[in-house]
Each structure stands twice: as C-alpha cells, then as structure tokens.
C-alpha atoms as a PDB file:
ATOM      1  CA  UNK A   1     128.074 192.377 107.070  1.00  0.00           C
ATOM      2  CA  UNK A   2     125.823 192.156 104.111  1.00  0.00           C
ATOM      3  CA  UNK A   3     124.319 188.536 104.077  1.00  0.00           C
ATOM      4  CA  UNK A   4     121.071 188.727 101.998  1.00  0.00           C
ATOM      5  CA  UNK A   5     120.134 191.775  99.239  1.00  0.00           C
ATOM      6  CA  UNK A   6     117.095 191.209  97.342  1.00  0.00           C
ATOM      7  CA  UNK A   7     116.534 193.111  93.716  1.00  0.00           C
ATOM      8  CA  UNK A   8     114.463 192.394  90.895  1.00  0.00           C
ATOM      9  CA  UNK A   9     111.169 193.756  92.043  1.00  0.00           C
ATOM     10  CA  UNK A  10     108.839 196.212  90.441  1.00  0.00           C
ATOM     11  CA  UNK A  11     105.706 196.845  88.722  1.00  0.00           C
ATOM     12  CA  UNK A  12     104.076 194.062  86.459  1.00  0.00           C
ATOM     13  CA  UNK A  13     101.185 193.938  84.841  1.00  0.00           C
ATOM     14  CA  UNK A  14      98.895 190.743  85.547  1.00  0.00           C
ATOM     15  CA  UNK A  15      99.461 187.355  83.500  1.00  0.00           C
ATOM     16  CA  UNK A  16     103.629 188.807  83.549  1.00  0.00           C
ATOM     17  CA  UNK A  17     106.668 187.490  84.804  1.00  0.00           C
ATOM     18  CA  UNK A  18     109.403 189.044  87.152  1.00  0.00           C
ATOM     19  CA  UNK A  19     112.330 187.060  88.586  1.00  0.00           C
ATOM     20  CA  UNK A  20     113.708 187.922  92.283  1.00  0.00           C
ATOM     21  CA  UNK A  21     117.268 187.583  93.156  1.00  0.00           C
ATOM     22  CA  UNK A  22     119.189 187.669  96.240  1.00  0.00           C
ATOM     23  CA  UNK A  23     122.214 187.595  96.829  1.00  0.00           C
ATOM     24  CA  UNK A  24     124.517 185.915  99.554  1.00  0.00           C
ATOM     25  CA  UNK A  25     127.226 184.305 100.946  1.00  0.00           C
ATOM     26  CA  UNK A  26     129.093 181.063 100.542  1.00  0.00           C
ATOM     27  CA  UNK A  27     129.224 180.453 104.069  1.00  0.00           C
ATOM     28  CA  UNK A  28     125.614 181.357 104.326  1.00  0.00           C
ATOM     29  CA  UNK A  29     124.817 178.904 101.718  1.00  0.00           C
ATOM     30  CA  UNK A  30     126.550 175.605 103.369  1.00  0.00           C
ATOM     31  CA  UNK A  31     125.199 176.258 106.383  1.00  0.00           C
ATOM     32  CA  UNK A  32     121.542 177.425 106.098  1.00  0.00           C
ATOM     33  CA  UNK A  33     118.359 176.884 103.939  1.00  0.00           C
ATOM     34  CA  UNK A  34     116.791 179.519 101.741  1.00  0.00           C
ATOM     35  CA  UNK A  35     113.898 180.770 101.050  1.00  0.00           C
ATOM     36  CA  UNK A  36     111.335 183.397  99.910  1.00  0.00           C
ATOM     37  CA  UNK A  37     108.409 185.063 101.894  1.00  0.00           C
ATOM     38  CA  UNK A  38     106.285 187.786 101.269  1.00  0.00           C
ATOM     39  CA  UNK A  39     103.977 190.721 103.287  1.00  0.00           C
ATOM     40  CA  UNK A  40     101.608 192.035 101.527  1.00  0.00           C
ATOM     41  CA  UNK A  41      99.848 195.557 102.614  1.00  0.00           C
ATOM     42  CA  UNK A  42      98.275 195.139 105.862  1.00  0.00           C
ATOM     43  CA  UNK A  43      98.987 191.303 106.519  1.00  0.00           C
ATOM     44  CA  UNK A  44     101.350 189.151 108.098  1.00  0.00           C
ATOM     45  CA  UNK A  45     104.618 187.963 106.542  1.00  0.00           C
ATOM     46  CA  UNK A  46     104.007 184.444 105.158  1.00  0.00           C
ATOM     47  CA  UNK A  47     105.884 181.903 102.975  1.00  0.00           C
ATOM     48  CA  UNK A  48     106.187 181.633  99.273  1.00  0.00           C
ATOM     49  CA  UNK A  49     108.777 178.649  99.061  1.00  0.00           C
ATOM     50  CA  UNK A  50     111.680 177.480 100.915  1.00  0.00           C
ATOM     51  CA  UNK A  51     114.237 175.137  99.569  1.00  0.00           C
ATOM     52  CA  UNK A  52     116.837 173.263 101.816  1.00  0.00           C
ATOM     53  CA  UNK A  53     120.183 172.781 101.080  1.00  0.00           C
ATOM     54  CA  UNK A  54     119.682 169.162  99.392  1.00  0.00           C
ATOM     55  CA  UNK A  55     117.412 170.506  96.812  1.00  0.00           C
ATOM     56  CA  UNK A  56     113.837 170.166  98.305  1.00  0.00           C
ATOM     57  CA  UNK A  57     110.994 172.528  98.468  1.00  0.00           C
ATOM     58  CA  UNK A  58     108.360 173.402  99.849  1.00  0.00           C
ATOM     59  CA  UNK A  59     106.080 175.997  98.214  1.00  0.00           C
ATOM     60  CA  UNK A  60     102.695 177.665  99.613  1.00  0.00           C
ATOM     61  CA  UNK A  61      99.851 176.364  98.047  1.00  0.00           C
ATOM     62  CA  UNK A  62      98.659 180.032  96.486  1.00  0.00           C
ATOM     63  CA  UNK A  63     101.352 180.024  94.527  1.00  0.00           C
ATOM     64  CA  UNK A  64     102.570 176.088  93.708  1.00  0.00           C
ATOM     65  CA  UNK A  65     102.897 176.097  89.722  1.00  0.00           C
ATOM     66  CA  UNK A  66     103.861 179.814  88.877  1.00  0.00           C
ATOM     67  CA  UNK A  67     106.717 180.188  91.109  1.00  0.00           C
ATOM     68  CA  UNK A  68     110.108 178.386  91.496  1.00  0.00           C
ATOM     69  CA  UNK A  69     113.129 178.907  93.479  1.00  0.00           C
ATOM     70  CA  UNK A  70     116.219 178.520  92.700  1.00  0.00           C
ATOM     71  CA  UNK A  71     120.395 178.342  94.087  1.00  0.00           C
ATOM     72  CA  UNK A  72     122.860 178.883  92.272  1.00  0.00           C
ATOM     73  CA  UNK A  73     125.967 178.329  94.561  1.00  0.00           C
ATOM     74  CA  UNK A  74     128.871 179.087  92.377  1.00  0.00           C
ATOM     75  CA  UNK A  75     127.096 182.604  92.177  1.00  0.00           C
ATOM     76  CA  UNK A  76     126.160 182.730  95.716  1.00  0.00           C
ATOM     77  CA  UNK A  77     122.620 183.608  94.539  1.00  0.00           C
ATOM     78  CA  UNK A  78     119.124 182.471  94.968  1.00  0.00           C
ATOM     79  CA  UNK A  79     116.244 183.286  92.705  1.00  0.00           C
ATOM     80  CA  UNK A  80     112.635 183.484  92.284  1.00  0.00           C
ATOM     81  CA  UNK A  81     110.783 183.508  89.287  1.00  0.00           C
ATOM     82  CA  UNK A  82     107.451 184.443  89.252  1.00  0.00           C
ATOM     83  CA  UNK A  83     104.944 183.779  86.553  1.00  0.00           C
ATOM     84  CA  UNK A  84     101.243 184.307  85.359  1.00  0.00           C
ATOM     85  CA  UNK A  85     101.299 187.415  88.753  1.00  0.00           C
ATOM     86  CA  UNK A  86      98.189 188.597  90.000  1.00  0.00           C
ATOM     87  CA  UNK A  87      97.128 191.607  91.768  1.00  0.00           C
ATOM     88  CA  UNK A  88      96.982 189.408  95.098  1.00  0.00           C
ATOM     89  CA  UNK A  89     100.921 189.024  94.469  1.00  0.00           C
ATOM     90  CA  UNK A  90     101.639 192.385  94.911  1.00  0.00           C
ATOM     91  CA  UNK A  91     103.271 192.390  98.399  1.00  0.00           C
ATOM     92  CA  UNK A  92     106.933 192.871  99.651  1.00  0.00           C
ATOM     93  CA  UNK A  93     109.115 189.600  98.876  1.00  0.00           C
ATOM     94  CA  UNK A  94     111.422 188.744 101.125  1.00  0.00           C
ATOM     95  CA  UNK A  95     114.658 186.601 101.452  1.00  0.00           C
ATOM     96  CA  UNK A  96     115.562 184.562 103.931  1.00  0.00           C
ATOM     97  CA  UNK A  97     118.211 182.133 105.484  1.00  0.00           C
ATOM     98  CA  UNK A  98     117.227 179.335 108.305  1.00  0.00           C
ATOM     99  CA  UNK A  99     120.051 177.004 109.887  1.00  0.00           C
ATOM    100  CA  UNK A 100     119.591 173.695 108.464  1.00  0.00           C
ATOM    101  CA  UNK A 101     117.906 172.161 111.025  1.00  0.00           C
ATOM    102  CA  UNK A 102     116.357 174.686 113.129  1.00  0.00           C
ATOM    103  CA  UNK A 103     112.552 175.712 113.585  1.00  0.00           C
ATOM    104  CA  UNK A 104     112.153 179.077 112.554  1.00  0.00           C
ATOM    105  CA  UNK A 105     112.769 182.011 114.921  1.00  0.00           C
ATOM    106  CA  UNK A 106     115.205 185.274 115.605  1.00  0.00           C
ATOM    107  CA  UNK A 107     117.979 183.283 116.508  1.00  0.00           C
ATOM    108  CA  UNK A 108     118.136 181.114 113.519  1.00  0.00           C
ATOM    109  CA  UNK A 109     117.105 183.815 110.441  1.00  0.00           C
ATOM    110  CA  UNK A 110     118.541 185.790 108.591  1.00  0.00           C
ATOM    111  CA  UNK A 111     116.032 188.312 106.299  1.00  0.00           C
ATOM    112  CA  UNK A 112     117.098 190.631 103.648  1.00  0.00           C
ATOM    113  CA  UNK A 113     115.494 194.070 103.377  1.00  0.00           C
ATOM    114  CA  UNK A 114     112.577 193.204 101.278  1.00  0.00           C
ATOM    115  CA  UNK A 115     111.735 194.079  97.101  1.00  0.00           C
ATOM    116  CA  UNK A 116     108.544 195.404  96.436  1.00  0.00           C
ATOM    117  CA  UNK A 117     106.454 193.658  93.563  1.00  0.00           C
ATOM    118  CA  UNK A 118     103.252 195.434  92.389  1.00  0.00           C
ATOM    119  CA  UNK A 119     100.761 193.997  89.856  1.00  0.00           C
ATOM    120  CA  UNK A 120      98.188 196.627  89.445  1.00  0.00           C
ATOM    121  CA  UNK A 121      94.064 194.828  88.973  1.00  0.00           C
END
C-alpha cells in the first residue's frame, strides 16, 4: 500500500547540503518515471527534476547545477541531493511517480507525503 516515503529533510543552514530519499517499489520502478517537486509556503507545487526510466532528466532551471537525482533500483530508492541551499529552497519536497508515457495528471501519479527542508536567511 505504501508506494513512495520521502525522508531526509530538515533544517540547513545556507551554502549546506541535504540529500532526499524515497523509497519505492520494484514494480513502481519498471513501470513509471520519477521525480522530485517541491511547494514552498504559499505557492504552487512545481518541479525540481524528473528522471525517466532510461536515465534522462530534466531539471528546473532554479535549481540546474546544485541538485541531482538519482535511482538506485536494486534498492528500490530514488534520491536527491541538494547542494549550495538557499533560503528560497526551503519548501516541502515531494516524490513522485508518472507512467512512462503519460502527461501528468491524477490518474497517472503517484506522490509521497512530502519532507520538509528549511534553510533559514
């Protein structure tokens, strides 16, 4: 019943480093692409990176060059580490799951419950 659990977050100071995990399933992984979004207080849930299930990503320009994402199949896990954070990272990360293939939407995503990241000014 448990698909996606994210853990890692917490509060970092800026120019620090914090590494997201989330853990899933081996049927989740072979059949959908991951990836990592984030809400931060009062504003809309948008991306951080996605990664399909050949490898590629895709990550949001804001934070192209301090983050990376990472699978790790034979652990069923998928990571992201953040580095050089700033107090505009502090948000709530999310991950998520999207049928390969499919546009996003309710009927193709699967979201975990969200890990808090704080990086005080």
């Amino acid at each position: 019943q448990v698909q996606l659990v994210e853990s890692g977050g917490g509060l970092v100071q800026p120019g620090g480093s914090l590494r997201l995990s989330c853990e899933t399933s081996g049927s989740i992984l072979r059949s959908h692409d991951m990836g990592w979004y984030r809400q931060p207080p009062g504003q809309q849930r948008e991306l951080v990176v996605r990664i399909t299930s050949g490898g590629i990503t895709n990550y949001a320009g804001s934070v192209k060059g301090r983050c990376t994402i990472a699978r790790d199949n034979a652990k069923n896990m998928v990571y992201l580490q953040m580095n050089s954070l700033r107090p505009e990272g502090t948000s709530v990360y999310y991950c998520n799951g999207r049928l390969i293939g499919k546009v996003e939407g309710a009927a193709v995503d699967r979201w975990g419950q969200g890990s808090q990241v704080t990086v005080p000014p």
